[in-house]
PDB file of N, CA and C in Angstrom:
ATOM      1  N   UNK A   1     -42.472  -2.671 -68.752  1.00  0.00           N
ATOM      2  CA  UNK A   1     -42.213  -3.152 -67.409  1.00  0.00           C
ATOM      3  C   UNK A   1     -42.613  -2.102 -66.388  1.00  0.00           C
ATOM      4  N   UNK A   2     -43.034  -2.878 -65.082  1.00  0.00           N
ATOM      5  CA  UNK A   2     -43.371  -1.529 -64.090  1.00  0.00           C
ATOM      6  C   UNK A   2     -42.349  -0.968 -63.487  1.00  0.00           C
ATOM      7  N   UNK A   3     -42.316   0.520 -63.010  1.00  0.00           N
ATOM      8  CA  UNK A   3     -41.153   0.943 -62.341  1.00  0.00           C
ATOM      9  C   UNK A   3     -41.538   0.523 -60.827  1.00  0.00           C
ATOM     10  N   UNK A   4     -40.242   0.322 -60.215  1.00  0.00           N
ATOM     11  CA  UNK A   4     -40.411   0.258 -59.004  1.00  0.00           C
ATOM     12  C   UNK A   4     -39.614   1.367 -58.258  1.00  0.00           C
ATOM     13  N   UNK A   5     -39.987   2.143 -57.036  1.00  0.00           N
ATOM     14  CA  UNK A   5     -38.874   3.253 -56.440  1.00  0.00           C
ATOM     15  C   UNK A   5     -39.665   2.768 -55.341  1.00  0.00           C
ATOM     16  N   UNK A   6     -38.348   2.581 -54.495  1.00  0.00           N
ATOM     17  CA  UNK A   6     -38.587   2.185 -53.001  1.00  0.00           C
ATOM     18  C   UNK A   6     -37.806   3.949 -52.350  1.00  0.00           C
ATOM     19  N   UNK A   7     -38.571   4.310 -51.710  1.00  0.00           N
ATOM     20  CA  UNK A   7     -38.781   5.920 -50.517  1.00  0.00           C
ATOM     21  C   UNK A   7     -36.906   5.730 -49.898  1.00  0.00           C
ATOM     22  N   UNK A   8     -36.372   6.989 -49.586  1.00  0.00           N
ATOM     23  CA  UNK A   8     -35.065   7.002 -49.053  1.00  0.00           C
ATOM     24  C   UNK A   8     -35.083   6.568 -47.602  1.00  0.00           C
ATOM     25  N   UNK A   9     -36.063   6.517 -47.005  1.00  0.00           N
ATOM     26  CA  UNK A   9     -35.615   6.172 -45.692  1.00  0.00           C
ATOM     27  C   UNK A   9     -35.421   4.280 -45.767  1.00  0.00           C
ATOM     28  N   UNK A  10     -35.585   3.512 -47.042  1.00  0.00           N
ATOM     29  CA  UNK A  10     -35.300   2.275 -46.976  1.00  0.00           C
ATOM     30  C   UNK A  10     -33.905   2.533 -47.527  1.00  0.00           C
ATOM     31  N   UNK A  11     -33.701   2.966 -48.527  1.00  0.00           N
ATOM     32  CA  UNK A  11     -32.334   3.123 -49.047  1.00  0.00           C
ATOM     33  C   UNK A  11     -31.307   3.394 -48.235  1.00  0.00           C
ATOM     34  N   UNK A  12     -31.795   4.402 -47.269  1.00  0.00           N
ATOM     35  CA  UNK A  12     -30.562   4.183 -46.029  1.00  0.00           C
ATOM     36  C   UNK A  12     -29.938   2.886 -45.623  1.00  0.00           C
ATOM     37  N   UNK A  13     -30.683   2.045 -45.448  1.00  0.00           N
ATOM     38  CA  UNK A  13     -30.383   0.344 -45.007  1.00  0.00           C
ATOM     39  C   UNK A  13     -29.900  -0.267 -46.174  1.00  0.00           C
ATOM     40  N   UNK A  14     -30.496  -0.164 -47.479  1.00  0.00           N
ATOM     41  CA  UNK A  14     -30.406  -0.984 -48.247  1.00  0.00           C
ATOM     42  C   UNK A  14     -30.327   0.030 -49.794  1.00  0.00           C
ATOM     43  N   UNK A  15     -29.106  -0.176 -50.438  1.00  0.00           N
ATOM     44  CA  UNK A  15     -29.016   0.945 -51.444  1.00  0.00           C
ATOM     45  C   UNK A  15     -30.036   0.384 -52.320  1.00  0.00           C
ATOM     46  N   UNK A  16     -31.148   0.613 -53.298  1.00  0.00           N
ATOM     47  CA  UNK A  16     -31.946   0.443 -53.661  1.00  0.00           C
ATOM     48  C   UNK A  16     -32.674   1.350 -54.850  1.00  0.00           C
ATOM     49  N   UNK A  17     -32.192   1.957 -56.018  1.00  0.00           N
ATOM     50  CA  UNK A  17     -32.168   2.634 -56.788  1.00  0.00           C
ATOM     51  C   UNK A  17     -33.344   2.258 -57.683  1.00  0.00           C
ATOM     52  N   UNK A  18     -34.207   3.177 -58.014  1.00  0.00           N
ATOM     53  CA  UNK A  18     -35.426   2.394 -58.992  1.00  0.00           C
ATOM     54  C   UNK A  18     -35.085   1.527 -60.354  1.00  0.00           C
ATOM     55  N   UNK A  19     -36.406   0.706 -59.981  1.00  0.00           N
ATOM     56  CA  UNK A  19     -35.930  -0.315 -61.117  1.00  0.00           C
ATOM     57  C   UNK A  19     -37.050  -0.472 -61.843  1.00  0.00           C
ATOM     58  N   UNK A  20     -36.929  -1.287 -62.989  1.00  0.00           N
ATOM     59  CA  UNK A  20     -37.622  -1.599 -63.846  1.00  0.00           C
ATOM     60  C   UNK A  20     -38.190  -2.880 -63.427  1.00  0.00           C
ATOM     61  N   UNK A  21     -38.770  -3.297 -63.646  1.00  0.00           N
ATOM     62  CA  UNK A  21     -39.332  -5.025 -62.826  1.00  0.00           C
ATOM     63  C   UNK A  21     -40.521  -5.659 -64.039  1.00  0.00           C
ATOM     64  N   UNK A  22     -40.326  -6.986 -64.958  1.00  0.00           N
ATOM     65  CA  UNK A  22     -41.647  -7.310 -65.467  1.00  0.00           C
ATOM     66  C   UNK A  22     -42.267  -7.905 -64.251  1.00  0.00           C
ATOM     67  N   UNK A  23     -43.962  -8.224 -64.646  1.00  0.00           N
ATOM     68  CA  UNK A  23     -44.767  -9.109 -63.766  1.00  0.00           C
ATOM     69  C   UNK A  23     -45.906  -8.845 -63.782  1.00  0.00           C
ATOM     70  N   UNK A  24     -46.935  -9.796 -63.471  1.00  0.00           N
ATOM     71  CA  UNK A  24     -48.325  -9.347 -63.575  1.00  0.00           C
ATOM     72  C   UNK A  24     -49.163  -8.885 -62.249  1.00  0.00           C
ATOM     73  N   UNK A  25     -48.601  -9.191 -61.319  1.00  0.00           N
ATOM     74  CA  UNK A  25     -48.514  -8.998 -59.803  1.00  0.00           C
ATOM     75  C   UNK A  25     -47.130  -8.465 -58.975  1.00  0.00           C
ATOM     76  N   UNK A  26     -47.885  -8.223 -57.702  1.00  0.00           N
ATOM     77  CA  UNK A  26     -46.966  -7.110 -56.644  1.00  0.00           C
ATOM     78  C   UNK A  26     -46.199  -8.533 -56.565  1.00  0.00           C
ATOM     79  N   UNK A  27     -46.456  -9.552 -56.310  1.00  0.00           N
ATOM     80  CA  UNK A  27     -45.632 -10.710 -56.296  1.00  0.00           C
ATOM     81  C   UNK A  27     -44.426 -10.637 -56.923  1.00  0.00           C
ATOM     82  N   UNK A  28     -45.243 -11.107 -58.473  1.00  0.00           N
ATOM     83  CA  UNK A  28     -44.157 -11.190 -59.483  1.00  0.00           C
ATOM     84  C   UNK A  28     -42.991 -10.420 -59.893  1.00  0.00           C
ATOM     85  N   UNK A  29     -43.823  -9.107 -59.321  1.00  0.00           N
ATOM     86  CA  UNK A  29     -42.681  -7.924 -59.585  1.00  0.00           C
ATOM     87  C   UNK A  29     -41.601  -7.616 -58.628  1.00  0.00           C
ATOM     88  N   UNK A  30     -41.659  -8.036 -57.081  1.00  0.00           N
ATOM     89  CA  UNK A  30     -41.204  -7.656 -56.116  1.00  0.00           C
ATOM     90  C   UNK A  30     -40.008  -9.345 -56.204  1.00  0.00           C
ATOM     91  N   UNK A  31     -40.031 -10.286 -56.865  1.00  0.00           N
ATOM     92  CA  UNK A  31     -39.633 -11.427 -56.846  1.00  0.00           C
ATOM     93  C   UNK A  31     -38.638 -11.316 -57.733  1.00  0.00           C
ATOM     94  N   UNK A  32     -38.604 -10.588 -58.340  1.00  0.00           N
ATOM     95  CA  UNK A  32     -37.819  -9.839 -59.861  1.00  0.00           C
ATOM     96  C   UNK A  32     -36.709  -9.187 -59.333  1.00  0.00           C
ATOM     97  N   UNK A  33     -37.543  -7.704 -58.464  1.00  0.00           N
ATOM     98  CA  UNK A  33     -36.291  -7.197 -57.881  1.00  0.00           C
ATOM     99  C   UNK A  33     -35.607  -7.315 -56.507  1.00  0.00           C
ATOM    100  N   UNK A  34     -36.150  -8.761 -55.964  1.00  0.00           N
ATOM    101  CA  UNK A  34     -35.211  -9.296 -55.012  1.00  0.00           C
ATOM    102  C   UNK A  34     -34.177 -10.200 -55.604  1.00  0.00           C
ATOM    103  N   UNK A  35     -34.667 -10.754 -56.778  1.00  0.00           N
ATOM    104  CA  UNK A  35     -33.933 -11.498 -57.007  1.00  0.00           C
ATOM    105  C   UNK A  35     -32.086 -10.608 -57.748  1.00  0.00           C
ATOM    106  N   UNK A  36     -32.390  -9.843 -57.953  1.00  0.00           N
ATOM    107  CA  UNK A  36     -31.406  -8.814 -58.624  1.00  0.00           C
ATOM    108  C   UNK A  36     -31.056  -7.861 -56.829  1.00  0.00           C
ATOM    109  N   UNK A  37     -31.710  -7.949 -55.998  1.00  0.00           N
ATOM    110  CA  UNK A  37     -31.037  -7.296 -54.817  1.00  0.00           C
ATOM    111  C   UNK A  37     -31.909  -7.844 -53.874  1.00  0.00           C
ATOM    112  N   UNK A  38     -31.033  -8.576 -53.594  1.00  0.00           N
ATOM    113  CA  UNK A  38     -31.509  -9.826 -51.922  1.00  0.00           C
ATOM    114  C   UNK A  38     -31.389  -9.478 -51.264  1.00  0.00           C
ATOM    115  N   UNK A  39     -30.807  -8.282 -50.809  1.00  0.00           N
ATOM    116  CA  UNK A  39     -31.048  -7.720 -49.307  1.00  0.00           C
ATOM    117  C   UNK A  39     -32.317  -6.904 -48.774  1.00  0.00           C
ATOM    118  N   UNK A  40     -33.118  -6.445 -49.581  1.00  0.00           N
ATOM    119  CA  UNK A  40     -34.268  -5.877 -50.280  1.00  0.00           C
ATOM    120  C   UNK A  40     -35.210  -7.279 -49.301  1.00  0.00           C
ATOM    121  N   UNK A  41     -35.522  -8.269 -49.595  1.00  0.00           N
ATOM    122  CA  UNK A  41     -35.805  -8.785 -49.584  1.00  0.00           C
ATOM    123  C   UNK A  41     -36.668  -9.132 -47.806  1.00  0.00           C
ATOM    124  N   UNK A  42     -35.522  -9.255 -46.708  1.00  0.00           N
ATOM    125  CA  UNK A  42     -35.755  -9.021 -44.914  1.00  0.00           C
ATOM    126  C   UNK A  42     -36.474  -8.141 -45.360  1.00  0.00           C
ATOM    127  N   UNK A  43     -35.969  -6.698 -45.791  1.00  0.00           N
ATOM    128  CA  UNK A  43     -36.862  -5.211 -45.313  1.00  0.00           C
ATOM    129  C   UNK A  43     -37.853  -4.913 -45.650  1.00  0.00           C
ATOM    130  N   UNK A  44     -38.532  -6.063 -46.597  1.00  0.00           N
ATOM    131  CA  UNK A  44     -40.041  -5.638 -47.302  1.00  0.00           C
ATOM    132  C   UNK A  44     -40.936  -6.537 -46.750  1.00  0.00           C
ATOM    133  N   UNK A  45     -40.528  -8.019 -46.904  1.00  0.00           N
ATOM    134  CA  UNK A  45     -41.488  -9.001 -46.362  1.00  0.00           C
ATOM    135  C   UNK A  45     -40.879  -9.741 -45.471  1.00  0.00           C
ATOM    136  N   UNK A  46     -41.866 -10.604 -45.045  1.00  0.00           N
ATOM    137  CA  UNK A  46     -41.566 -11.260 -43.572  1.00  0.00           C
ATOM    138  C   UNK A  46     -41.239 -12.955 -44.062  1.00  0.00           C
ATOM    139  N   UNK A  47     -40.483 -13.342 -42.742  1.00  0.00           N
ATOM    140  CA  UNK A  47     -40.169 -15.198 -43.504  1.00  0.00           C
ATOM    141  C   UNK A  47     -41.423 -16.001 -43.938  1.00  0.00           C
ATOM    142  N   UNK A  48     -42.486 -15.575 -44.161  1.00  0.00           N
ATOM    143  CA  UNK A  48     -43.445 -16.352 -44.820  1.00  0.00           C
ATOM    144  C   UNK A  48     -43.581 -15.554 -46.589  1.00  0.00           C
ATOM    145  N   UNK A  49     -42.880 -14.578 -46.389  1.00  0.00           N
ATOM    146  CA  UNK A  49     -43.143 -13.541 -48.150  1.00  0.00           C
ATOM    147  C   UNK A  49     -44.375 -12.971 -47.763  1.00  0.00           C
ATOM    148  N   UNK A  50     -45.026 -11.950 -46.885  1.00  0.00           N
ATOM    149  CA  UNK A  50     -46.385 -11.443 -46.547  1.00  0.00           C
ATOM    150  C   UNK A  50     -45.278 -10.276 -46.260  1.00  0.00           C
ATOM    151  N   UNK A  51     -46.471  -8.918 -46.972  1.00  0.00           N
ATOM    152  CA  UNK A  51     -45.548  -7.562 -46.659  1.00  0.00           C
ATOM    153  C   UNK A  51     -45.308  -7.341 -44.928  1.00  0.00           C
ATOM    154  N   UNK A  52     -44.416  -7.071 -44.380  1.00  0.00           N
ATOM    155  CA  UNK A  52     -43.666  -6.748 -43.420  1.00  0.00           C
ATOM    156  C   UNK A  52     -45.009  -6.063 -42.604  1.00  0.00           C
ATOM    157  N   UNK A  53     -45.714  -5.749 -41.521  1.00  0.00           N
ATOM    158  CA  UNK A  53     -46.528  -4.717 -40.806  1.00  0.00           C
ATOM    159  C   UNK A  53     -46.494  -3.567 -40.614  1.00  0.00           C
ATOM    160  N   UNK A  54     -44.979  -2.745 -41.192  1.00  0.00           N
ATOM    161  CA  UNK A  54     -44.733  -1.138 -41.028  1.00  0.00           C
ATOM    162  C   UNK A  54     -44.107  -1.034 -42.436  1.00  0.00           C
ATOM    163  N   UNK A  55     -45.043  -1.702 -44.121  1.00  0.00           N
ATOM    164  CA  UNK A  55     -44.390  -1.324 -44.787  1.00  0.00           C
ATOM    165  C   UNK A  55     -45.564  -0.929 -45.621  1.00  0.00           C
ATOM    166  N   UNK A  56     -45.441  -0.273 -46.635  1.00  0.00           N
ATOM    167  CA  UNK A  56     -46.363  -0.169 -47.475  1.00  0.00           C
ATOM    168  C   UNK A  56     -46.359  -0.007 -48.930  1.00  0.00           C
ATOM    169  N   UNK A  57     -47.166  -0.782 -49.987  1.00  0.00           N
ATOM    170  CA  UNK A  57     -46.604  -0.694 -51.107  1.00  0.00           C
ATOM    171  C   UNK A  57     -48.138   0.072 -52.285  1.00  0.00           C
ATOM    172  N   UNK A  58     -47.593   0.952 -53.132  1.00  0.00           N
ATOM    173  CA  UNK A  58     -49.082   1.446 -54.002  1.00  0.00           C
ATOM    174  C   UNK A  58     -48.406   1.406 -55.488  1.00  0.00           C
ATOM    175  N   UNK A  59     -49.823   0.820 -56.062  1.00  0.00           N
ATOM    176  CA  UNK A  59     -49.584   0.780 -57.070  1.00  0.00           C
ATOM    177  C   UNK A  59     -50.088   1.840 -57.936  1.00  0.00           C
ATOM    178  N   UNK A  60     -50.204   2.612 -58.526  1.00  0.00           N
ATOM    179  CA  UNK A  60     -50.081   3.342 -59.671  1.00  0.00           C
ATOM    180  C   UNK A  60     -51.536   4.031 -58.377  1.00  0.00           C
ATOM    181  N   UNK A  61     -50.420   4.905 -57.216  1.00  0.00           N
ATOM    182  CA  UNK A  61     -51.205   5.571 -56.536  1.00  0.00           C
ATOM    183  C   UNK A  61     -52.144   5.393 -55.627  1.00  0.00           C
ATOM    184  N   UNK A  62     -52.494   3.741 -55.412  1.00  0.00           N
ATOM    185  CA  UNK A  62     -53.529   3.259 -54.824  1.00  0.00           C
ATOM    186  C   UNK A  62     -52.475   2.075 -53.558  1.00  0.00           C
ATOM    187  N   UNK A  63     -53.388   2.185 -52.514  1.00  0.00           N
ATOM    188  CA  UNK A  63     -52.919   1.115 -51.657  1.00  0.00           C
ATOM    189  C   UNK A  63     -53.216  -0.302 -52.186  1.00  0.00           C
ATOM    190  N   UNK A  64     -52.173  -1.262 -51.572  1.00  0.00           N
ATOM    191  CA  UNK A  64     -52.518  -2.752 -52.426  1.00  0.00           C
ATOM    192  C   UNK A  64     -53.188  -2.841 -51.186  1.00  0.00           C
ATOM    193  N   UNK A  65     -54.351  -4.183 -51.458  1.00  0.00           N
ATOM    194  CA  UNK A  65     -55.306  -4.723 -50.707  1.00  0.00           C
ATOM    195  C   UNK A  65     -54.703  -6.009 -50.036  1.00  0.00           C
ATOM    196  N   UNK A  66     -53.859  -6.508 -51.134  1.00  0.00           N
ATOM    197  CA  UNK A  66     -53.476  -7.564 -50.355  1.00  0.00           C
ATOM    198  C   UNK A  66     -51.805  -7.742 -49.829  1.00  0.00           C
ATOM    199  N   UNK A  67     -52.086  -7.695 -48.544  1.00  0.00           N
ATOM    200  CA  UNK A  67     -50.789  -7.975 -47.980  1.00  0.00           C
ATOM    201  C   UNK A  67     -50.096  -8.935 -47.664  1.00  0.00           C
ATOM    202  N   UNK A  68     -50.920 -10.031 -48.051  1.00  0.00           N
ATOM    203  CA  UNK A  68     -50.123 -11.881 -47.493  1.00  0.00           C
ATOM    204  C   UNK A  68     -49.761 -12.017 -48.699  1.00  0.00           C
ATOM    205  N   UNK A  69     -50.509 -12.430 -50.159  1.00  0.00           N
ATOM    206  CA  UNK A  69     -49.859 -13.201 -51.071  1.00  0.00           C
ATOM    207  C   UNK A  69     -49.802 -11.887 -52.176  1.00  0.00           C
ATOM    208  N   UNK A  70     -49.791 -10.773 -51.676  1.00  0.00           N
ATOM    209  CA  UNK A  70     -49.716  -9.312 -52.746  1.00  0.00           C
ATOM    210  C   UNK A  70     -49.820 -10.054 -54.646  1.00  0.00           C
ATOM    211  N   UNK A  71     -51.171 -10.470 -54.497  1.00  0.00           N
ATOM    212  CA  UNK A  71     -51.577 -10.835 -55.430  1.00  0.00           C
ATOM    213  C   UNK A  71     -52.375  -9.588 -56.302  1.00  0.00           C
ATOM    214  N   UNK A  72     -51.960  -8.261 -55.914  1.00  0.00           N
ATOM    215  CA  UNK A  72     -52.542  -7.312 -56.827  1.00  0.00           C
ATOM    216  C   UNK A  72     -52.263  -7.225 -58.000  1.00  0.00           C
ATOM    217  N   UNK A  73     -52.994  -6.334 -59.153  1.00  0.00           N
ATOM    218  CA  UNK A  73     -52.439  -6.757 -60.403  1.00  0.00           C
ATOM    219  C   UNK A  73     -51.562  -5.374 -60.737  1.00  0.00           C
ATOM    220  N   UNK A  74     -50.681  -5.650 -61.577  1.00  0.00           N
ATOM    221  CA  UNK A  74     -49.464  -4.693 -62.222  1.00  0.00           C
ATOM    222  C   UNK A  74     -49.691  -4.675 -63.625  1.00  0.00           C
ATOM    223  N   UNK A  75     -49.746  -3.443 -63.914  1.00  0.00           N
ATOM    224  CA  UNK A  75     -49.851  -3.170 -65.714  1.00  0.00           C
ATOM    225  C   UNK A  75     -48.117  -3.236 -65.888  1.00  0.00           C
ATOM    226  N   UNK A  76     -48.198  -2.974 -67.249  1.00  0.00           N
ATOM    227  CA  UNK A  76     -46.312  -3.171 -67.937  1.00  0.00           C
ATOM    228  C   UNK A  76     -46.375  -1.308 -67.215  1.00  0.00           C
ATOM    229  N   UNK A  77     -47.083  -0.710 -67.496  1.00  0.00           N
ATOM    230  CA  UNK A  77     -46.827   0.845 -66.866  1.00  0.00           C
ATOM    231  C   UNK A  77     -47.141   1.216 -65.744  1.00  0.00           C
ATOM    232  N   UNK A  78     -47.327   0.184 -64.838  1.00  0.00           N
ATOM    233  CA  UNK A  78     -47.318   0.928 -63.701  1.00  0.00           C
ATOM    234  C   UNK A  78     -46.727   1.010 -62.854  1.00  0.00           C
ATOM    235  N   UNK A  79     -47.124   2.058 -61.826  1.00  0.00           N
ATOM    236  CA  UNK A  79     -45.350   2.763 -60.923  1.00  0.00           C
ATOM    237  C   UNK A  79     -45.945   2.166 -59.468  1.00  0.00           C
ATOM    238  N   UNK A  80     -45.027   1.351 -58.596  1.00  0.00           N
ATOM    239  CA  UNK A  80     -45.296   0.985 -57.484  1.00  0.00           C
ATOM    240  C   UNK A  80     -44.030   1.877 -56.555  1.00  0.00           C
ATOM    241  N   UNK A  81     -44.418   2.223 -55.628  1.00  0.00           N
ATOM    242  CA  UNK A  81     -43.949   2.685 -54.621  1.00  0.00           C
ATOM    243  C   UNK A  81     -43.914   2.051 -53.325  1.00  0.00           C
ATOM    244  N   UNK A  82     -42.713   1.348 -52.791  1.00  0.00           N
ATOM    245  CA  UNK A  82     -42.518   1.126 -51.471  1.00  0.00           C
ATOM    246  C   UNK A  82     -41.760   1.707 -50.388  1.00  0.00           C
ATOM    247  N   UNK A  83     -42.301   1.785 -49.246  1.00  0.00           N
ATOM    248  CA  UNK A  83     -42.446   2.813 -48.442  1.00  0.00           C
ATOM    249  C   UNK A  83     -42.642   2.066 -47.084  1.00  0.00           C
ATOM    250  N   UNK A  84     -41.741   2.249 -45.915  1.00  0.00           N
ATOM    251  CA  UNK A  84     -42.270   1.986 -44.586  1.00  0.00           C
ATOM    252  C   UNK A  84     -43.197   2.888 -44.415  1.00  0.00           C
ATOM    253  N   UNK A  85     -44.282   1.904 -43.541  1.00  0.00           N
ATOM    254  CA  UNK A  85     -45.280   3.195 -43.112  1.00  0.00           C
ATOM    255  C   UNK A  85     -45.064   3.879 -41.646  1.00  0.00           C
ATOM    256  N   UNK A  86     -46.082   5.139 -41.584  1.00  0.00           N
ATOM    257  CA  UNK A  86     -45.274   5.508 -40.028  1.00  0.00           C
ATOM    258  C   UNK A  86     -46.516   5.361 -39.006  1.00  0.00           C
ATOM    259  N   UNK A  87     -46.111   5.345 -38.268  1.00  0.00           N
ATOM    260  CA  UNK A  87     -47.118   5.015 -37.237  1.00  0.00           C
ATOM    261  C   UNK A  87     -46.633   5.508 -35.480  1.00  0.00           C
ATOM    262  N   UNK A  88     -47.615   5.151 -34.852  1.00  0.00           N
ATOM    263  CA  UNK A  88     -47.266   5.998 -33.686  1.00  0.00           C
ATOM    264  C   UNK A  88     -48.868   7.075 -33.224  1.00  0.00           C
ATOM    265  N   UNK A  89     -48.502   8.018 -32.495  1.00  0.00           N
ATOM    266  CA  UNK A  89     -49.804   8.757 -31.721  1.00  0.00           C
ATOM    267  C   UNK A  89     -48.851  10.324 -31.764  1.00  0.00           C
TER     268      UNK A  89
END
């Protein structure tokens, strides 16, 4: 299964401890561990399920490409990281 660790500045809002998640996609996997912590859920994506605009998710080190239906693919070993992104001047 892939690990998932969501960055501490989400955990502030939402306790969120890494998890294990199956799935073959950022989808499948992120559907896994909302479903086990629904509050997770507002802070990542938006009411259509498209990643949020100040968030960001990588998979085994790489940015995902897709941000509406995060149809990227997930190995059983790989480590996704979610992360608000920062922005500003």
């Amino acid at each position: 299964m892939a690990q998932v660790v969501f960055t501490k500045n989400l955990q502030r809002h939402v306790p969120s401890p890494p998890v294990s998640a199956p799935g073959h996609t950022v989808r499948e996997v992120l559907e896994y561990v909302f479903n086990q912590n629904p509050r997770l859920r507002g802070y990542v994506v938006n009411e259509r399920g498209s990643l949020r605009k100040h968030m960001s998710i990588f998979v085994d080190g790489e940015l995902i490409t897709d941000r509406t239906t995060l149809s990227d693919a997930v190995q059983s070993e790989s480590e996704i990281y979610v992360m608000q992104a920062l922005s500003g001047g």
